[in-house]
C-alpha atoms as a PDB file:
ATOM      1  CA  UNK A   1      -3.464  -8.450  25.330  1.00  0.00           C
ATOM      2  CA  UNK A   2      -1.536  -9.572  22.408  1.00  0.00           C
ATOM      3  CA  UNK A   3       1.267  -7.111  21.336  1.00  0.00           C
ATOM      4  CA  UNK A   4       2.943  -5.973  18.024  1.00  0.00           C
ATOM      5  CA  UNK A   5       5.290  -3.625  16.172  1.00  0.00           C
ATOM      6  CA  UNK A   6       4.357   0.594  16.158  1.00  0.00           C
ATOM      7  CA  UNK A   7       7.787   1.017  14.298  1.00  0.00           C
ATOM      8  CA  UNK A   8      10.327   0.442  16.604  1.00  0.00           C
ATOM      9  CA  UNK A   9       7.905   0.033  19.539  1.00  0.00           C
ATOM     10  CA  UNK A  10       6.102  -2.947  21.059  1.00  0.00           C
ATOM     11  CA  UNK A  11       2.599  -1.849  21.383  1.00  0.00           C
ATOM     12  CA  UNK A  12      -1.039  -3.439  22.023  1.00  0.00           C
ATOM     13  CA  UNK A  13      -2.444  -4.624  18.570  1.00  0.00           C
ATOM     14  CA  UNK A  14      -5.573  -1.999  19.307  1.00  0.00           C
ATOM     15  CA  UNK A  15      -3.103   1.037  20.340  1.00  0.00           C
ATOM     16  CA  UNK A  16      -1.561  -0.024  16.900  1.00  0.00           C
ATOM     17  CA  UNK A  17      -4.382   0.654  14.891  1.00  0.00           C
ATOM     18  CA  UNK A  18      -4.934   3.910  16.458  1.00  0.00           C
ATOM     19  CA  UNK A  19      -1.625   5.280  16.187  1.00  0.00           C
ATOM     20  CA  UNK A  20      -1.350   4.154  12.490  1.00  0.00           C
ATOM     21  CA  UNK A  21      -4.910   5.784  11.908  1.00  0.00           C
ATOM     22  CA  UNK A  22      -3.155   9.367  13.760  1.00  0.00           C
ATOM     23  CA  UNK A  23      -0.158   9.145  11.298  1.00  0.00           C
ATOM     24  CA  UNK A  24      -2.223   9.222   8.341  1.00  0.00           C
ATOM     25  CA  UNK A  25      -4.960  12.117  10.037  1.00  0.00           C
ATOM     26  CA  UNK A  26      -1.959  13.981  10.048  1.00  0.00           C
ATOM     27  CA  UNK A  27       0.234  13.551   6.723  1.00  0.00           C
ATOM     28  CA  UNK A  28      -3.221  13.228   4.779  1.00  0.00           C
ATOM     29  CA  UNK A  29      -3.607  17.336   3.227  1.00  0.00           C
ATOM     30  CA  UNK A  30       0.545  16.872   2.173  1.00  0.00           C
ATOM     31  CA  UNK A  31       0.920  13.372   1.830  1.00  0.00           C
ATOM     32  CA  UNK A  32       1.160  13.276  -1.890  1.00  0.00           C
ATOM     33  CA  UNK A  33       3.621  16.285  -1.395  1.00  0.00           C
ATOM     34  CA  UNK A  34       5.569  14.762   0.480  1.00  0.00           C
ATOM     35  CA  UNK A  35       5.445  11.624  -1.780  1.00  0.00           C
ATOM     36  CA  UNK A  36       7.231  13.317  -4.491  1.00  0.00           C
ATOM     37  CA  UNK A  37      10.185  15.163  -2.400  1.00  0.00           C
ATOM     38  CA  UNK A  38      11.262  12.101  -0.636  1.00  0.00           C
ATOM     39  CA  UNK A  39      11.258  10.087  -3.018  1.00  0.00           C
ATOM     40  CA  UNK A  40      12.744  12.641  -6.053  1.00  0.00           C
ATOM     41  CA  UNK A  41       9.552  11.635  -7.855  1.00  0.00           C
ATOM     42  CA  UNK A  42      10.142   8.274  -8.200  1.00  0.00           C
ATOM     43  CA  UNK A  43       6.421   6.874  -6.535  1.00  0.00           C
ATOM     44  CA  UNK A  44       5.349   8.048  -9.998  1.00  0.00           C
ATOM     45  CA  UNK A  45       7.327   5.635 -12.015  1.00  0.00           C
ATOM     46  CA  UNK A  46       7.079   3.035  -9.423  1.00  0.00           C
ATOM     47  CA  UNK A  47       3.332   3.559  -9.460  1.00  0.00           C
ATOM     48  CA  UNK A  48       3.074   3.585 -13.013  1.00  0.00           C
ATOM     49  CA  UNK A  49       5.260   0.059 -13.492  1.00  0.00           C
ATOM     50  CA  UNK A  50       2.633  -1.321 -10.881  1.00  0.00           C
ATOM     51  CA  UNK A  51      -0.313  -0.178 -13.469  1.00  0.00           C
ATOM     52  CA  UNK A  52       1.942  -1.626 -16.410  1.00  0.00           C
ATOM     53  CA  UNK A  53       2.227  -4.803 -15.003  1.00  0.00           C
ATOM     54  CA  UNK A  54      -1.516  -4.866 -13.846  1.00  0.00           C
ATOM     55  CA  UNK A  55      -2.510  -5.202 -17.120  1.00  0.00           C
ATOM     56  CA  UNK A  56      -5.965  -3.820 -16.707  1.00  0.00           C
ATOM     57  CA  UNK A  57      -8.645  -4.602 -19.221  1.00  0.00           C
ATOM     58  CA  UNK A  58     -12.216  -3.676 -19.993  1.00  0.00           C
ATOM     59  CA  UNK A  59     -14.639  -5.059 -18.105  1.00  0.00           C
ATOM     60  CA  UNK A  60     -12.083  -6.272 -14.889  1.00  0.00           C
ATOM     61  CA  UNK A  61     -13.513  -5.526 -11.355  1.00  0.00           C
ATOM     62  CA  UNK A  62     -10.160  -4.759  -8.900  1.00  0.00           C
ATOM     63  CA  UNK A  63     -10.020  -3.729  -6.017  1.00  0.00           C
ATOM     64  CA  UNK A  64      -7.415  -0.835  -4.385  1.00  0.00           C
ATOM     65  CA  UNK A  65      -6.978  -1.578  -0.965  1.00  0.00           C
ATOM     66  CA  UNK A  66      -5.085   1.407   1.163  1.00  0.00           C
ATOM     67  CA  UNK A  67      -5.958   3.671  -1.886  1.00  0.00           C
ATOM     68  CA  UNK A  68      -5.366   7.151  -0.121  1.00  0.00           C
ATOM     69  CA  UNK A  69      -5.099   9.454  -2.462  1.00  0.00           C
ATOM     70  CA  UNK A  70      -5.771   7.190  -5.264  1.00  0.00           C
ATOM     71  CA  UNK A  71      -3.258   7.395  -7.955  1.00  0.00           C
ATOM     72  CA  UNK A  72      -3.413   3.510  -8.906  1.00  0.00           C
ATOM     73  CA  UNK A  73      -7.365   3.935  -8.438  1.00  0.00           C
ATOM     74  CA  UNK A  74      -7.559   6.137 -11.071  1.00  0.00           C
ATOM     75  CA  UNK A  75      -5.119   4.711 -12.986  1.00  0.00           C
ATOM     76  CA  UNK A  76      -7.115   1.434 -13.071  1.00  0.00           C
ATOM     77  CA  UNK A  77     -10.548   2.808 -13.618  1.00  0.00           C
ATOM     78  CA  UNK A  78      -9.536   4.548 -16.884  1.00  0.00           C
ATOM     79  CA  UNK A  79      -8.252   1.379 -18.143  1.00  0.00           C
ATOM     80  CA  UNK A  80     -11.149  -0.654 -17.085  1.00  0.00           C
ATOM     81  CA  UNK A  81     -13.847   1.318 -18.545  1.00  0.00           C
ATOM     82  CA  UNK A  82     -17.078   1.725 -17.660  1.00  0.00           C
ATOM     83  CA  UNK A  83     -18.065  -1.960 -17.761  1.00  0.00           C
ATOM     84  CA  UNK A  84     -15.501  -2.839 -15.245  1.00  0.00           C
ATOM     85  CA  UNK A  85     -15.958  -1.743 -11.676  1.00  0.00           C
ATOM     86  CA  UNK A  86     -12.916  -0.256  -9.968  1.00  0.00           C
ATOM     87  CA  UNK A  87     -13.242  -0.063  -5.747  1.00  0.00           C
ATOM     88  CA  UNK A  88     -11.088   2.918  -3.769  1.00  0.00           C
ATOM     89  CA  UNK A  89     -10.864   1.401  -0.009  1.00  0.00           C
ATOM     90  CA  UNK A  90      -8.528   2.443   2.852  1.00  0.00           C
ATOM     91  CA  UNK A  91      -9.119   2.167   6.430  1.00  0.00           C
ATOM     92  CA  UNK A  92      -8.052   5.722   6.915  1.00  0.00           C
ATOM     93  CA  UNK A  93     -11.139   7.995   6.261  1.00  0.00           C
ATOM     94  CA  UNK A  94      -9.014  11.363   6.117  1.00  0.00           C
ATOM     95  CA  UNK A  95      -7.139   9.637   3.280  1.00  0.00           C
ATOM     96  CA  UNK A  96      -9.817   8.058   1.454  1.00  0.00           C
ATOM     97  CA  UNK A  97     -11.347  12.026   1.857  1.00  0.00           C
ATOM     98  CA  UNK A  98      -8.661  12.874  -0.195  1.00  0.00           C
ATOM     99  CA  UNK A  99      -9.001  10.359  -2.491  1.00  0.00           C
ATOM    100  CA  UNK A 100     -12.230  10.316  -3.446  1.00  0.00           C
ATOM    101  CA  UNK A 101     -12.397  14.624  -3.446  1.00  0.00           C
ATOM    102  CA  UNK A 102      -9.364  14.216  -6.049  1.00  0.00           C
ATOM    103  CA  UNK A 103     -11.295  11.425  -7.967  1.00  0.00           C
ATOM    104  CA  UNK A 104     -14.954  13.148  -8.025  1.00  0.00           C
ATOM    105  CA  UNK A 105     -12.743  16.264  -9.358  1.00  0.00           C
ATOM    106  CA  UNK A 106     -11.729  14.505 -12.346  1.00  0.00           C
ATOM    107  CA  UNK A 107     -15.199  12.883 -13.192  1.00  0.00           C
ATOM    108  CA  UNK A 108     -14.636   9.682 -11.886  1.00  0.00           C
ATOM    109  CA  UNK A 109     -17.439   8.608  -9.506  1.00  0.00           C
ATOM    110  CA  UNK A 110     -16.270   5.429  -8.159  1.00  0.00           C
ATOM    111  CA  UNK A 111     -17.245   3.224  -4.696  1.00  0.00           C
ATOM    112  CA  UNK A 112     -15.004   4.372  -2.052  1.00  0.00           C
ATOM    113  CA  UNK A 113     -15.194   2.479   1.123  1.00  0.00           C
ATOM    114  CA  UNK A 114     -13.603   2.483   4.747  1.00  0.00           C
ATOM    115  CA  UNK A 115     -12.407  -0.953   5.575  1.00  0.00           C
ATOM    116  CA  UNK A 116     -10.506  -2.822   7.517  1.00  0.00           C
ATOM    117  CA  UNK A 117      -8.056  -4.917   4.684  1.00  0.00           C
ATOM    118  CA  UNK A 118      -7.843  -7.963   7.479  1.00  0.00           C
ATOM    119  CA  UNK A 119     -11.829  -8.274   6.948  1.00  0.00           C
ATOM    120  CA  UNK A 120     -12.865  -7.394   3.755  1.00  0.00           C
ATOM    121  CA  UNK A 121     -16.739  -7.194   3.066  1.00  0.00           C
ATOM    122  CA  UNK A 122     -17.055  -8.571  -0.297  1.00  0.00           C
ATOM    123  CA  UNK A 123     -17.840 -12.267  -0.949  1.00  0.00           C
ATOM    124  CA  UNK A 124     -15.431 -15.123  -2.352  1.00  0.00           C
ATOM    125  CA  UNK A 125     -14.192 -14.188  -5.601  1.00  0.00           C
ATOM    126  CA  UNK A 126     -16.110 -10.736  -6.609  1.00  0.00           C
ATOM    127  CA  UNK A 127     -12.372  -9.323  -7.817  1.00  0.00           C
ATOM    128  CA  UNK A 128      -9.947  -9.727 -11.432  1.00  0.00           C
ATOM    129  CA  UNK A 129      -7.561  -7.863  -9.440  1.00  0.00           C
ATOM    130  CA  UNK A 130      -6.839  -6.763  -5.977  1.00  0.00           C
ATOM    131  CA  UNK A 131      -3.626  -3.881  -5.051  1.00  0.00           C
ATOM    132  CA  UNK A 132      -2.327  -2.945  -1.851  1.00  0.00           C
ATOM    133  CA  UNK A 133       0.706  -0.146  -2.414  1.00  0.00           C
ATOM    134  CA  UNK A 134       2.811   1.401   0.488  1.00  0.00           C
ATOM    135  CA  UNK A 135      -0.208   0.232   2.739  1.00  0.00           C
ATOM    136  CA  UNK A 136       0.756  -3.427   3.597  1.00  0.00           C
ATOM    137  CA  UNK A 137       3.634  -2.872   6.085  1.00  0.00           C
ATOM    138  CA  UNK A 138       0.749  -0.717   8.125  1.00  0.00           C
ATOM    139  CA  UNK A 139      -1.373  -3.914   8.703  1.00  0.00           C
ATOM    140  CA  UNK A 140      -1.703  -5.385  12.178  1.00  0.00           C
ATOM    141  CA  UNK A 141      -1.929  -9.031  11.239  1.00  0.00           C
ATOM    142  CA  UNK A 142      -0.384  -9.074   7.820  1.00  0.00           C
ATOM    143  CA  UNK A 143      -1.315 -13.057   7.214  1.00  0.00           C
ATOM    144  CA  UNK A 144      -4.796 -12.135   7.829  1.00  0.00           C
ATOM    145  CA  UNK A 145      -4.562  -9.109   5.540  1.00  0.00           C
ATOM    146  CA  UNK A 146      -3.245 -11.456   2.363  1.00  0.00           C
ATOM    147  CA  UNK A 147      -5.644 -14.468   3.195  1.00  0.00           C
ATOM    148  CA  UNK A 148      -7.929 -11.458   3.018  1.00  0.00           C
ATOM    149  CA  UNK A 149      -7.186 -10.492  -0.369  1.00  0.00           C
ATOM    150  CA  UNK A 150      -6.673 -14.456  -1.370  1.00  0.00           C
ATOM    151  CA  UNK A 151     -10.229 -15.058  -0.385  1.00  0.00           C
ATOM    152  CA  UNK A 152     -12.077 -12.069  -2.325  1.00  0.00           C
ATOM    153  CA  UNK A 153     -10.123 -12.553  -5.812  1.00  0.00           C
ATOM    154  CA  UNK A 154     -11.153 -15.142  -8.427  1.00  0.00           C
ATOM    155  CA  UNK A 155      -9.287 -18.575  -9.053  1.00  0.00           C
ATOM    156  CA  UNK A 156      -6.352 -17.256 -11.364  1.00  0.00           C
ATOM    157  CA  UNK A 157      -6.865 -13.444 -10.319  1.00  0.00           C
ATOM    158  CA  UNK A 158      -3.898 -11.824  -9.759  1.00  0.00           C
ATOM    159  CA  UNK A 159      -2.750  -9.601  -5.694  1.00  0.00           C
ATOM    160  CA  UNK A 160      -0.387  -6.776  -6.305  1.00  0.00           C
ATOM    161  CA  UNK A 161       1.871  -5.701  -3.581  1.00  0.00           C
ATOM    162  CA  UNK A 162       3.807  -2.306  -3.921  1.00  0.00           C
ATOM    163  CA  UNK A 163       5.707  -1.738  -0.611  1.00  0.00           C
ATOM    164  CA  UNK A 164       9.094  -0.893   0.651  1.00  0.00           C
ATOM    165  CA  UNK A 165      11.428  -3.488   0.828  1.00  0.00           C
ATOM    166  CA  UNK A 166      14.931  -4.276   1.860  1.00  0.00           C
ATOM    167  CA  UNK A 167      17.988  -1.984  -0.113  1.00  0.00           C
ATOM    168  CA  UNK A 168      20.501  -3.715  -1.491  1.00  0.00           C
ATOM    169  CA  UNK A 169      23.378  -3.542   0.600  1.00  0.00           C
ATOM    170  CA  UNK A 170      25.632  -1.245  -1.114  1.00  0.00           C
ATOM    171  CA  UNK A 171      22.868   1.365  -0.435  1.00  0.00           C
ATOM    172  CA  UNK A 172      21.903   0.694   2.742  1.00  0.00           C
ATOM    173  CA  UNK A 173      24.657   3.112   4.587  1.00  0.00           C
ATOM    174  CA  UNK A 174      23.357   5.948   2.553  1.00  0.00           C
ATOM    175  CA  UNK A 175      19.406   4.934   2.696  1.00  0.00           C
ATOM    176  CA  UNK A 176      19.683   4.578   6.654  1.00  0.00           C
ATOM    177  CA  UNK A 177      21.440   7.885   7.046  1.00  0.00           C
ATOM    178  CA  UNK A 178      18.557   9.298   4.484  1.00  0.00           C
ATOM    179  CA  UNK A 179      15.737   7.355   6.257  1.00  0.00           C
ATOM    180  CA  UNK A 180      16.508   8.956  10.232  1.00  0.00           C
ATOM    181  CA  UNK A 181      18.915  11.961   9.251  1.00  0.00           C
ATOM    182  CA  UNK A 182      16.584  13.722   6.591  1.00  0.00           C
ATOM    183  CA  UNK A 183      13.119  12.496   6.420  1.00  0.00           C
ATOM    184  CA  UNK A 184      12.602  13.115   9.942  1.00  0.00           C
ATOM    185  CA  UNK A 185      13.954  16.851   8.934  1.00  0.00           C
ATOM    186  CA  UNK A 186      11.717  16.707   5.884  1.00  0.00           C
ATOM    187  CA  UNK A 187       8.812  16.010   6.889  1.00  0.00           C
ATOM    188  CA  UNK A 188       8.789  18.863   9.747  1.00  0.00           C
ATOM    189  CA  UNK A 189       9.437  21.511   7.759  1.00  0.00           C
ATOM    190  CA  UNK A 190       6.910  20.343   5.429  1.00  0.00           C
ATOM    191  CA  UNK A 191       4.295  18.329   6.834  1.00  0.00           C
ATOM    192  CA  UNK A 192       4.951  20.340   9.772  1.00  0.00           C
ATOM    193  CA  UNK A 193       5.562  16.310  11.330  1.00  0.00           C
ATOM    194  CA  UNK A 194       8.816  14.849  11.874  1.00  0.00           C
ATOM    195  CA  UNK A 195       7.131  12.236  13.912  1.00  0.00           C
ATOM    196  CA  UNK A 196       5.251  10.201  11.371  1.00  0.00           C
ATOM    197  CA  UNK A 197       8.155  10.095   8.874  1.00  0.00           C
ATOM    198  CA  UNK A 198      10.474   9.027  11.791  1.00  0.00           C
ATOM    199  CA  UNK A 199       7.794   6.049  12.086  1.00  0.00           C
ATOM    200  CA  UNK A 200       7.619   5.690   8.428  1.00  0.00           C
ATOM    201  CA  UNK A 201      11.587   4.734   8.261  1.00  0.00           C
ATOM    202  CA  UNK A 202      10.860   2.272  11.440  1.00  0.00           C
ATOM    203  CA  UNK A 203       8.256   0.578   9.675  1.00  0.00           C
ATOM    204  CA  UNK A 204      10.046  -0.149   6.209  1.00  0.00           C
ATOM    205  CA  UNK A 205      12.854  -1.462   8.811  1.00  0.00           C
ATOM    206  CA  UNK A 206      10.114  -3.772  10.489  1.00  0.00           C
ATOM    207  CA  UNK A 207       8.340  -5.162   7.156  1.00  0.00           C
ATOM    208  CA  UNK A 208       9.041  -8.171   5.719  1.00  0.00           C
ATOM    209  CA  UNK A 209      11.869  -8.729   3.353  1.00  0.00           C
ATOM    210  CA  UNK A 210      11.224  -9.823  -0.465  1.00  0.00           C
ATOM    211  CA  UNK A 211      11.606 -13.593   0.460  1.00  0.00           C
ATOM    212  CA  UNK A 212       9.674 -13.357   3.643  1.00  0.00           C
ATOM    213  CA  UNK A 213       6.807 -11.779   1.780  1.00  0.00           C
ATOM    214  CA  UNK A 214       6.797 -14.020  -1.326  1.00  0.00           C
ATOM    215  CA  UNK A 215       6.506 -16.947   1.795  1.00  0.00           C
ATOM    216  CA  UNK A 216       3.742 -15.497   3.495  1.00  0.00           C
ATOM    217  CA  UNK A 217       1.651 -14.844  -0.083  1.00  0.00           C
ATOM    218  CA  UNK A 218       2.237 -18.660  -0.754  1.00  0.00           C
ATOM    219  CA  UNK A 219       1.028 -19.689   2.707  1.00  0.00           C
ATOM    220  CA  UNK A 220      -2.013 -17.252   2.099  1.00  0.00           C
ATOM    221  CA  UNK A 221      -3.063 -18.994  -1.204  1.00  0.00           C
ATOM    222  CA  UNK A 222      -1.354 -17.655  -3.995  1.00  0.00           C
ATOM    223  CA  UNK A 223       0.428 -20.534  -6.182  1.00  0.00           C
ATOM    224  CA  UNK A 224       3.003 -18.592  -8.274  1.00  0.00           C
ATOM    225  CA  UNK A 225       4.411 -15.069  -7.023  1.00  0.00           C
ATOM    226  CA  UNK A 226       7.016 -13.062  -8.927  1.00  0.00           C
ATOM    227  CA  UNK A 227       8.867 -10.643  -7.060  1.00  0.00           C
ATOM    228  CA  UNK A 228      10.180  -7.284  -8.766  1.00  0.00           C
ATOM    229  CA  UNK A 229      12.969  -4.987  -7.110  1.00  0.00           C
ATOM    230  CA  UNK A 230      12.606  -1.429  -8.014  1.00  0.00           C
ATOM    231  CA  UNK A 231      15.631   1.131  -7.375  1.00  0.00           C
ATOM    232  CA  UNK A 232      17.686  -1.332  -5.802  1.00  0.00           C
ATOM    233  CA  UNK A 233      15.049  -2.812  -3.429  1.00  0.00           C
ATOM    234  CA  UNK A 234      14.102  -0.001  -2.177  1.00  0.00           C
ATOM    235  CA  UNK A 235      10.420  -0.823  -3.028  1.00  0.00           C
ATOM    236  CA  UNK A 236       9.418  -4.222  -4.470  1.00  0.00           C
ATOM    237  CA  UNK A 237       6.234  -4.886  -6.542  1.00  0.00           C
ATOM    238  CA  UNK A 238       5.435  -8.662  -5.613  1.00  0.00           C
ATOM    239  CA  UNK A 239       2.512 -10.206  -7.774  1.00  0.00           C
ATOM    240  CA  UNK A 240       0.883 -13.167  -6.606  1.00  0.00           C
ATOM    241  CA  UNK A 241      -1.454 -15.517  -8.587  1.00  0.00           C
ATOM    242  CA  UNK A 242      -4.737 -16.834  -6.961  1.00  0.00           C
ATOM    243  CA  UNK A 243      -4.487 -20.743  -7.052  1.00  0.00           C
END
C-alpha cells in the first residue's frame, strides 16, 4: 500500500485520511477559537486580503473548498449576490456542521457539500473562482487536488491558495520554538488537544514551500501564478490563473 506524510509520520494514504478526518472531529466546536489566539488575530486580516484579492463580483459562481467554518464562504456570497452561486465544501462533515449552522444563522442558505477536493463532482468549467485556505497541506495527493480544481474552473478563472508557508529565516528560531513549545500547550488547555496542534506544526513543516507550490499549480494547468507572502511567509496566498 502506497504510503505518505501524517505530519512527521509515514503512514498508509487511507490511515491518512482518517487521522486528518479525527483532527478536525476534534478541534471542530473551538477551531475558530483557537484560530484567533494562535494566530493574535491575524487569520482575519489574512482572510480578508484573500477576499480583497478575489475580487468577487455579481453574478460569479466560486467554489470554497475546505470551507469549515466558512469565513471566506460568507465573505464571497455577500459579494456575489444572489445571481451568483457561492458552494461551502469540506471533506470534514463536523466542520462543514459548523459551517453551514454559522451560515444558516446569518440568513445565508447556501449548497454545502462533503467532498473529497482530489475528486470533485462538478463538471469542466462550472466555477469563476475556486479557494482552498489552510486546507491544502491536509490533502493526500496534492497534484490530484490542484488538477482537481484546474479541471472544474473556467478558461481564465482564477484558484486561490491560502496556506502556511515557509518563515523567512530570521523568524524561523522563534516560529519553531512557538510552533512545538506553545501551540502544543495551547491547544490543551483550550481545545482540551495538544495532539492535533502538535500535528498542525508538523504539517506546515511538511507542505510545500512557495516555489514548490507555484511549480506544482503550473504542472496542474494554471499558466500565470502570483505568489503573496503574508507576515513574513508565514502564510502565503498563491493565485493561479486557469490557462
Amino acid at each position: 500500500m502506497a504510503q505518505t506524510h501524517f505530519g512527521f509520520q509515514t503512514v498508509d494514504e487511507q490511515e491518512k485520511a482518517a487521522r486528518v478526518r479525527g483532527v478536525f472531529d476534534s478541534v471542530a466546536a473551538r477551531y475558530d477559537v483557537m484560530n484567533d489566539l494562535m494566530s493574535a488575530g491575524l487569520h482575519r486580516a489574512w482572510k480578508a486580503y484573500t477576499v480583497a484579492v478575489a475580487d468577487v463580483r455579481e453574478g460569479d459562481r466560486v467554489l470554497d473548498i475546505a470551507a469549515g467554518t466558512g469565513d471566506l464562504t460568507r465573505a464571497f456570497a455577500r459579494r456575489a449576490g444572489r445571481s451568483g452561486v457561492v458552494v461551502h465544501s469540506d471533506i470534514n462533515e463536523a466542520m462543514l456542521r459548523e459551517g453551514r449552522d454559522r451560515l444558516v444563522d446569518e440568513g445565508l442558505l447556501l449548497p454545502t457539500l462533503a467532498c473529497d477536493a482530489e475528486r470533485l463532482p462538478f463538471r469542466d468549467g462550472s466555477f469563476d473562482l475556486v479557494s482552498v485556505s489552510f486546507g491544502l497541506r491536509n490533502m493526500t495527493h496534492k497534484e490530484r487536488a490542484l488538477a482537481e480544481m484546474a479541471r472544474v474552473l473556467r478558461h481564465g478563472g482564477r484558484l486561490l491558495v491560502l496556506e502556511f508557508s515557509q518563515v523567512a529565516k530570521p523568524l524561523r528560531g522563534v516560529y519553531d520554538w512557538y510552533s512545538f513549545e506553545v501551540l502544543p500547550r495551547l491547544g490543551s488547555w483550550v481545545a482540551g488537544d495538544a495532539q492535533s496542534y502538535r500535528y498542525l506544526a508538523e504539517s506546515i513543516r511538511m507542505h510545500p514551500d512557495q516555489a514548490t507550490l507555484k511549480a506544482m499549480m503550473k504542472t496542474a494547468g494554471f499558466g500565470h501564478v502570483d505568489v503573496h507572502n503574508l507576515t513574513g511567509g508565514v502564510v502565503a496566498l498563491h493565485v493561479g490563473v486557469r490557462c
